[in-house]
C-alpha atoms as a PDB file:
ATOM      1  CA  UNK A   1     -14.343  -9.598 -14.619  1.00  0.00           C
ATOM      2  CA  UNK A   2     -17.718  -8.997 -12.825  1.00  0.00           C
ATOM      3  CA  UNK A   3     -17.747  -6.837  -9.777  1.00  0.00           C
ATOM      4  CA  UNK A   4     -20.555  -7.503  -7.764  1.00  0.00           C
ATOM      5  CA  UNK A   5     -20.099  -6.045  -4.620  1.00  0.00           C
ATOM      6  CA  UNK A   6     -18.153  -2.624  -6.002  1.00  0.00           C
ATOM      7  CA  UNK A   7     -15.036  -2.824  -4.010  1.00  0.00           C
ATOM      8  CA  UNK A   8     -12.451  -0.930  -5.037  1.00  0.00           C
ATOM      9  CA  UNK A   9      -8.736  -2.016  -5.191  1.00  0.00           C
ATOM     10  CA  UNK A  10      -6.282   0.858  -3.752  1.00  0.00           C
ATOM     11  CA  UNK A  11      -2.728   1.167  -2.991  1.00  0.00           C
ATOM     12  CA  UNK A  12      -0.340   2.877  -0.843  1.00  0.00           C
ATOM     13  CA  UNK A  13       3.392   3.422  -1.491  1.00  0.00           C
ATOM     14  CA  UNK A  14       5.998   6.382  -1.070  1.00  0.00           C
ATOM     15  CA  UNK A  15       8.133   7.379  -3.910  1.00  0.00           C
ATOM     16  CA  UNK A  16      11.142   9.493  -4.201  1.00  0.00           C
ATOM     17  CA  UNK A  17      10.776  12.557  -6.507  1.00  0.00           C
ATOM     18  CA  UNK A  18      12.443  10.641  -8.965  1.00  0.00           C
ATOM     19  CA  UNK A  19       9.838   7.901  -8.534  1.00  0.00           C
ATOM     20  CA  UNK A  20      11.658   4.766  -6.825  1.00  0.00           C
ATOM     21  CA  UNK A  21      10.240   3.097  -3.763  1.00  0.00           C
ATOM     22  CA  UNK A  22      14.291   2.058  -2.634  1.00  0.00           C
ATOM     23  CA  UNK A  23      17.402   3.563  -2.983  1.00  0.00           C
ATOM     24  CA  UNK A  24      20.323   2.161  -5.229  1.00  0.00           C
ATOM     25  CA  UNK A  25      21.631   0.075  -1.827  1.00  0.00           C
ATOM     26  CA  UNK A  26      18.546  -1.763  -2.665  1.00  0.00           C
ATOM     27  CA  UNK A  27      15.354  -2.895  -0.887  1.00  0.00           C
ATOM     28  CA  UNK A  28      16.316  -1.814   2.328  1.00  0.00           C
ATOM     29  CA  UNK A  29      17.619   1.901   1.022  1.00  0.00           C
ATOM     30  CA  UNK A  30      14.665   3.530   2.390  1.00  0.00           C
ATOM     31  CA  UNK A  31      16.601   6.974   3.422  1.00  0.00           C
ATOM     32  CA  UNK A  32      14.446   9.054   0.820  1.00  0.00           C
ATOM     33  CA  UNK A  33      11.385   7.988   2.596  1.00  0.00           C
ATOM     34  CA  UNK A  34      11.569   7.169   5.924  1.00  0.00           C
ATOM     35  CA  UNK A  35      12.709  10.520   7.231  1.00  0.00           C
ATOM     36  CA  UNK A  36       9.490  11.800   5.927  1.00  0.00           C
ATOM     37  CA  UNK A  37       6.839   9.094   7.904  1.00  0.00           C
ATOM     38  CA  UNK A  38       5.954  10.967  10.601  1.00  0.00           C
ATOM     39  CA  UNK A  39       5.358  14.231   9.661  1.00  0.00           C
ATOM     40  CA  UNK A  40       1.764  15.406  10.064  1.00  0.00           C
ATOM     41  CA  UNK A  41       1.228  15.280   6.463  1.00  0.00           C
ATOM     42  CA  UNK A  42       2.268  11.300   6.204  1.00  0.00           C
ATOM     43  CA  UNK A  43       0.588  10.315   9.554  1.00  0.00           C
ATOM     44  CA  UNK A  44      -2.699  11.781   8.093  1.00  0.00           C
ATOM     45  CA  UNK A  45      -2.248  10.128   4.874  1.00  0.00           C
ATOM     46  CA  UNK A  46      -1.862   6.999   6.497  1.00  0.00           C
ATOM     47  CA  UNK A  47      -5.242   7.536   8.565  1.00  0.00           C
ATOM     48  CA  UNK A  48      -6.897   8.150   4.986  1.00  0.00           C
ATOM     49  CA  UNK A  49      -5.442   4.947   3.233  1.00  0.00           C
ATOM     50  CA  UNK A  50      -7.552   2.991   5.736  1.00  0.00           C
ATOM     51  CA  UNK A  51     -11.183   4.931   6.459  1.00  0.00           C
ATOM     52  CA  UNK A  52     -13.141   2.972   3.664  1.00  0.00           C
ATOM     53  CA  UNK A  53     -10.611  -0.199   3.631  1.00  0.00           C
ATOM     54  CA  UNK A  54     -11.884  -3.771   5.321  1.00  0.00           C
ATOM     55  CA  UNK A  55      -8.995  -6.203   3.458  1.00  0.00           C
ATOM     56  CA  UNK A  56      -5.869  -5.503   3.421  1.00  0.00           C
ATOM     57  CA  UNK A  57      -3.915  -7.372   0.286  1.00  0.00           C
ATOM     58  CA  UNK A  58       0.024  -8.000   1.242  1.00  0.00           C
ATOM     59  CA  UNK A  59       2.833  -9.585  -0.445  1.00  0.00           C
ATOM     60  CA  UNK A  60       5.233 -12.141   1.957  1.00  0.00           C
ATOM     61  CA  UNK A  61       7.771  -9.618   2.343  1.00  0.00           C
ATOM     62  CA  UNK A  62       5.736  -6.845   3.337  1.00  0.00           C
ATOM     63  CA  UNK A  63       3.475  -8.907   5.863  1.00  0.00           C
ATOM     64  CA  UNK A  64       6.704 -10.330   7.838  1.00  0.00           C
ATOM     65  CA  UNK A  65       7.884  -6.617   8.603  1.00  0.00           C
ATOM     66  CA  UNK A  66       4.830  -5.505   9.373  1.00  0.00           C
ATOM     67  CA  UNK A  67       4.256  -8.126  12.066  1.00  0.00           C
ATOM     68  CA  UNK A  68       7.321  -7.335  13.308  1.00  0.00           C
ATOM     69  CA  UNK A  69       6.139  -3.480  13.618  1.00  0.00           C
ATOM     70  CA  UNK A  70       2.467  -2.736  13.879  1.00  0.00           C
ATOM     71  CA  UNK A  71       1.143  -4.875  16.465  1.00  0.00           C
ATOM     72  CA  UNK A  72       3.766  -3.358  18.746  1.00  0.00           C
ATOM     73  CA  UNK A  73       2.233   0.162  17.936  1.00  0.00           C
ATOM     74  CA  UNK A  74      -1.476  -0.815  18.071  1.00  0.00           C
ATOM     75  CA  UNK A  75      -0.629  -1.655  21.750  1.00  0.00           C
ATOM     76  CA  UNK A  76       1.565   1.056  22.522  1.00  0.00           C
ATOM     77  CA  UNK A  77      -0.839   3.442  24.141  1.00  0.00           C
ATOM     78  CA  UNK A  78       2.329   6.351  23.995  1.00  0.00           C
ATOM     79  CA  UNK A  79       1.733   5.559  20.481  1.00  0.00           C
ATOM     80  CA  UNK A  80       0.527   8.897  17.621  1.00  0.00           C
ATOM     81  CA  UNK A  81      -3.023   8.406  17.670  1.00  0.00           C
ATOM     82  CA  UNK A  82      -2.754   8.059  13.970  1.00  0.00           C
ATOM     83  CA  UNK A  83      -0.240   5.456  13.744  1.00  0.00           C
ATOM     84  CA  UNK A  84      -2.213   3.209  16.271  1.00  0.00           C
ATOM     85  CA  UNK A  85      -5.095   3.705  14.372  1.00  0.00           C
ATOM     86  CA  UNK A  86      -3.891   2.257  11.335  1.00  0.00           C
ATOM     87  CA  UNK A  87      -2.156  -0.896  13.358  1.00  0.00           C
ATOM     88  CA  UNK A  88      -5.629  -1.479  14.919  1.00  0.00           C
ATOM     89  CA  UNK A  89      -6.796  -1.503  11.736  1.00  0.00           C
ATOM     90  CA  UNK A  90      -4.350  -3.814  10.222  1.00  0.00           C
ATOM     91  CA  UNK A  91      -4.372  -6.226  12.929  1.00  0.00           C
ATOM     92  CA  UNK A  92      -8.365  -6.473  13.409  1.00  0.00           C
ATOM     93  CA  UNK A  93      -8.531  -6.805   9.450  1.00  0.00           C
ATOM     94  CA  UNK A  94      -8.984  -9.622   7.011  1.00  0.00           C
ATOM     95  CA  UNK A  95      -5.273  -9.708   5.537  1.00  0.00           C
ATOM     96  CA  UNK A  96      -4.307 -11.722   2.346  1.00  0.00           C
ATOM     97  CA  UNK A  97      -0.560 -12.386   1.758  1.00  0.00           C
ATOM     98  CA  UNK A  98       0.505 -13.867  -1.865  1.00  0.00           C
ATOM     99  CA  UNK A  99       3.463 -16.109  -1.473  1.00  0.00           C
ATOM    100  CA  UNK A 100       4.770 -18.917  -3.442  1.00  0.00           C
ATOM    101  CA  UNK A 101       6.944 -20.063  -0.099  1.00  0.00           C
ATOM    102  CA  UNK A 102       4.927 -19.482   2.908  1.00  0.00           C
ATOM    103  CA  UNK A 103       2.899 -22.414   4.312  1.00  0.00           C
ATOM    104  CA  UNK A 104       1.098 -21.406   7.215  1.00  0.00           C
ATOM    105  CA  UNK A 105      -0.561 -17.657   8.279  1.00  0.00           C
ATOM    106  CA  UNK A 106       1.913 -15.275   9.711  1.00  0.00           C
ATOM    107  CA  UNK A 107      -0.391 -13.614  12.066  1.00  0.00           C
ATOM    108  CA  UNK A 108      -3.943 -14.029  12.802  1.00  0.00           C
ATOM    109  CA  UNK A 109      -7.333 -12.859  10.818  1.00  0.00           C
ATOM    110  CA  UNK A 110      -4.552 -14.019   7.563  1.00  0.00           C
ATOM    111  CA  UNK A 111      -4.475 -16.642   4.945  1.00  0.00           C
ATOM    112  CA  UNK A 112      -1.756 -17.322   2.280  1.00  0.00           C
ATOM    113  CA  UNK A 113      -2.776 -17.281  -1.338  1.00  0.00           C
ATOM    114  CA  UNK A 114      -0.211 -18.892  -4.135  1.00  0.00           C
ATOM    115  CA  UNK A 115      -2.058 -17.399  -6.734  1.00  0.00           C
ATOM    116  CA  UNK A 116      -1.824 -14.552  -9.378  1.00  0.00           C
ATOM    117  CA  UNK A 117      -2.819 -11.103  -7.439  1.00  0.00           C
ATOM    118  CA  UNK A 118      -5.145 -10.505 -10.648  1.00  0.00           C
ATOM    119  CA  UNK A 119      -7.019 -14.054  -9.165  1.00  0.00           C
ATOM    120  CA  UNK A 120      -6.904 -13.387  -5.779  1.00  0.00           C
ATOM    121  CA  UNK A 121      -8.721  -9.290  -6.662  1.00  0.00           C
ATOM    122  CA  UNK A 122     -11.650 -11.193  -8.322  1.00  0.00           C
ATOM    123  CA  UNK A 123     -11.872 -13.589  -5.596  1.00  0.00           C
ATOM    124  CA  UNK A 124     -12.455 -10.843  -3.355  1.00  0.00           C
ATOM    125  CA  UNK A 125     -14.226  -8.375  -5.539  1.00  0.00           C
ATOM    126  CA  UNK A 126     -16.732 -11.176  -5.707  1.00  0.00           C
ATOM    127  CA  UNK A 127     -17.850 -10.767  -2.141  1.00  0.00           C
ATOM    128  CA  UNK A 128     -17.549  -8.905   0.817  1.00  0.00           C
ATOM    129  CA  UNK A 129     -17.635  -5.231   1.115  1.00  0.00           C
ATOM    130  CA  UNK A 130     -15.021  -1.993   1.421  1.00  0.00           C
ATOM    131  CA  UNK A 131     -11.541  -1.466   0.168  1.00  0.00           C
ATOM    132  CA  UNK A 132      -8.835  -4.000  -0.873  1.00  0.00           C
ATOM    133  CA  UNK A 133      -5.664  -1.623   0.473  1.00  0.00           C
ATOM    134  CA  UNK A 134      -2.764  -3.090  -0.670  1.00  0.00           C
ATOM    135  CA  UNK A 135      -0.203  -0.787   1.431  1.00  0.00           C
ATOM    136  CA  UNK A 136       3.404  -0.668   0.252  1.00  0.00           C
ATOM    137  CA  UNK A 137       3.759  -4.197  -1.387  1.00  0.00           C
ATOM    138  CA  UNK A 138       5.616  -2.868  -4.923  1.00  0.00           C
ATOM    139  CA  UNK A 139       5.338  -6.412  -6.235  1.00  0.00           C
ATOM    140  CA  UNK A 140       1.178  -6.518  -6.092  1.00  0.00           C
ATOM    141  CA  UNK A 141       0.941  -2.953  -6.878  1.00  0.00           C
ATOM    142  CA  UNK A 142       3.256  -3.690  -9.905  1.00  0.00           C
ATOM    143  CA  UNK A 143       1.446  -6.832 -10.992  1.00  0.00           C
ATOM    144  CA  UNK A 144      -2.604  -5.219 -10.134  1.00  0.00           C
ATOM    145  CA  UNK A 145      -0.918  -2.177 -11.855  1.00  0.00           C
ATOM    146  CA  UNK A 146      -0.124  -4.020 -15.268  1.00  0.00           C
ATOM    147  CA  UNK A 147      -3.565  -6.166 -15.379  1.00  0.00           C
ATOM    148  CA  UNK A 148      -4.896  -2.525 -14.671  1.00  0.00           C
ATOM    149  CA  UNK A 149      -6.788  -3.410 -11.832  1.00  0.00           C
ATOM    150  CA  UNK A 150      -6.332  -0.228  -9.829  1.00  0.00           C
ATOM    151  CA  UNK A 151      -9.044   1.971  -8.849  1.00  0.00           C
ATOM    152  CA  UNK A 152      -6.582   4.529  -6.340  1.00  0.00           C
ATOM    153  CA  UNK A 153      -3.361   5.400  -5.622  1.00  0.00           C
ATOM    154  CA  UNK A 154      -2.337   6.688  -2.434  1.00  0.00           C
ATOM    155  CA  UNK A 155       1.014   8.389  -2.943  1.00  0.00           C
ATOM    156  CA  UNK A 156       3.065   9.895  -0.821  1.00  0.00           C
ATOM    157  CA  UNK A 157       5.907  11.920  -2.606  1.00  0.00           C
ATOM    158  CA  UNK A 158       9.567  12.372  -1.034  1.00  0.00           C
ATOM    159  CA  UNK A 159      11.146  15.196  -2.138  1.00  0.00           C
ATOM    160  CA  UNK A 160      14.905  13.802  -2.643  1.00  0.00           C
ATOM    161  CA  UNK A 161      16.203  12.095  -6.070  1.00  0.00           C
ATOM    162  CA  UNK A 162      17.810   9.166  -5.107  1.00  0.00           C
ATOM    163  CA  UNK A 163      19.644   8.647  -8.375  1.00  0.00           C
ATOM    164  CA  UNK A 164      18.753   4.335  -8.829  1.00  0.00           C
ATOM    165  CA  UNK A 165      16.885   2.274  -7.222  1.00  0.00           C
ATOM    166  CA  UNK A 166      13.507   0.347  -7.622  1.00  0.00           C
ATOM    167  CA  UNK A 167      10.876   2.014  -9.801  1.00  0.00           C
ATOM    168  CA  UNK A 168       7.126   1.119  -9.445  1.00  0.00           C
ATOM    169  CA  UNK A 169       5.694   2.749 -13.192  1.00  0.00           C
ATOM    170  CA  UNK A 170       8.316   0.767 -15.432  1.00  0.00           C
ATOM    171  CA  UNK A 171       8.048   0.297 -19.102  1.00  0.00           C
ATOM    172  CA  UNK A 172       5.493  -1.512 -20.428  1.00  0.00           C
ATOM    173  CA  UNK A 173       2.575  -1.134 -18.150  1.00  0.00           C
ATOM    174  CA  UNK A 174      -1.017  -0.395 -19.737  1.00  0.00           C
ATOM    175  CA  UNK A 175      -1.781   3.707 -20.328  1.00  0.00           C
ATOM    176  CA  UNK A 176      -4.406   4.485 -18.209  1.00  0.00           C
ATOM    177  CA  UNK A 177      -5.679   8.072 -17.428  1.00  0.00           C
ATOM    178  CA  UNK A 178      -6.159   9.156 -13.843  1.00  0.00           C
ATOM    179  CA  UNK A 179      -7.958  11.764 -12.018  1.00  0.00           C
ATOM    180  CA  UNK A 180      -6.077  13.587  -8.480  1.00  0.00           C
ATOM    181  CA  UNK A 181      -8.744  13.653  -6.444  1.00  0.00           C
ATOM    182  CA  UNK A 182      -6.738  14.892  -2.961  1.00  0.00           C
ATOM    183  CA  UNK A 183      -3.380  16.663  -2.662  1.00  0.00           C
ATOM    184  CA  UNK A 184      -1.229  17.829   0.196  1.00  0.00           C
ATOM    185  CA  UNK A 185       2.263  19.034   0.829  1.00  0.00           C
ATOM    186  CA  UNK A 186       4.134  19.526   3.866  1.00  0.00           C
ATOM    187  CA  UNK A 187       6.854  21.530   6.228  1.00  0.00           C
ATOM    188  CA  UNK A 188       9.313  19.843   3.963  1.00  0.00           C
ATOM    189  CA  UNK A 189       8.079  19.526   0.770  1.00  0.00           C
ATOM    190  CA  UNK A 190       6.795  16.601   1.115  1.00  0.00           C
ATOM    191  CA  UNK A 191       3.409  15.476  -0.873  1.00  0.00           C
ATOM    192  CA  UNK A 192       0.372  13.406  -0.125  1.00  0.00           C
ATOM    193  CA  UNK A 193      -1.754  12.999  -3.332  1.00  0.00           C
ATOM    194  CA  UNK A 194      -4.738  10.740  -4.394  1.00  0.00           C
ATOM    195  CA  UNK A 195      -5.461   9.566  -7.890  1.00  0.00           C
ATOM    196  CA  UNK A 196      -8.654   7.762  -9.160  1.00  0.00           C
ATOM    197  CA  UNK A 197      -8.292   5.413 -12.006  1.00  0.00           C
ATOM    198  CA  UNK A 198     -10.564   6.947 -15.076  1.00  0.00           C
ATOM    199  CA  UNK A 199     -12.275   4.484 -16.788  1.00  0.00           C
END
């Protein structure tokens, strides 16, 4: 795949210490995690995730609760600074949602793509310029993950086992090597780290 313009394709998720994104209740088990979103060490992670980023890359699920979230906070001027940063950014940005049932745009500067995410990355590797983020969508991560077409992974790591639940590195994907290229823990143990894919 040529890469003319040099953009890079990074992601954002949280993880339990045993390395699931959800509890065993399923996808909406997020107990592990969410207690640890606003501490000072997540809110500047999420300010990082978005400095170089200009697209943000979003699977159905992930763009519908967002629109139900983050324009509310970009316009909430009570808001953490750092919080309405980010939903600035992910309002004003170009956003790309893969979905096989969606037929129109969920919110504005969007377009839906029924496509492969491997497809959609060279379509937009081709042109433009900055970051493809793809924040917290496990099934792009996943997919980008197993055509190894990650350049960075923003982690943020919770420190609770949750004992089941879904796992983002499952069997089977490609070995790559990666290099941690920021770290940072918090009040409560919890960890912000940054890995570069090695090629």
């Amino acid at each position: 795949m040529t890469n003319s313009t040099g953009r890079r394709v990074t992601a954002n998720i949280s993880l339990s210490l045993d390395g699931h994104y959800s509890g065993p209740g399923g996808p909406r088990d997020m107990g592990a995690i969410v207690s640890y979103a606003t501490t000072d060490v997540a809110r500047g992670h999420l300010a990082r995730i978005h400095e170089n980023a200009t697209t943000a890359l979003l699977g159905r699920k992930n763009a519908e609760g967002f629109l139900g979230f983050w324009p509310t906070v970009a316009a909430d001027e009570n808001a953490d600074p750092r919080d309405r940063a980010y939903a600035k950014w992910l309002v004003d940005a170009e956003k790309v949602v893969l979905s096989t049932t969606l037929t129109e745009s969920p919110w504005g500067r969007t377009r839906v793509v029924n496509a492969p995410a491997s497809e959609v990355v060279a379509e937009l590797k081709a042109s433009g310029e900055g970051d493809i983020l793809v924040n917290s969508s496990a099934s792009v991560i996943k997919a980008l993950l197993a055509d190894d077409l990650m350049d960075r992974l923003y982690l943020m790591i919770c420190p609770e086992i949750t004992g089941g639940g879904e796992r983002l590195f499952v069997d089977g994907l490609p070995a790559s090597k990666w290099k941690l290229t920021y770290q940072e823990v918090g009040e409560l143990g919890e960890m912000a780290v940054v890995y570069d894919r090695v090629r």
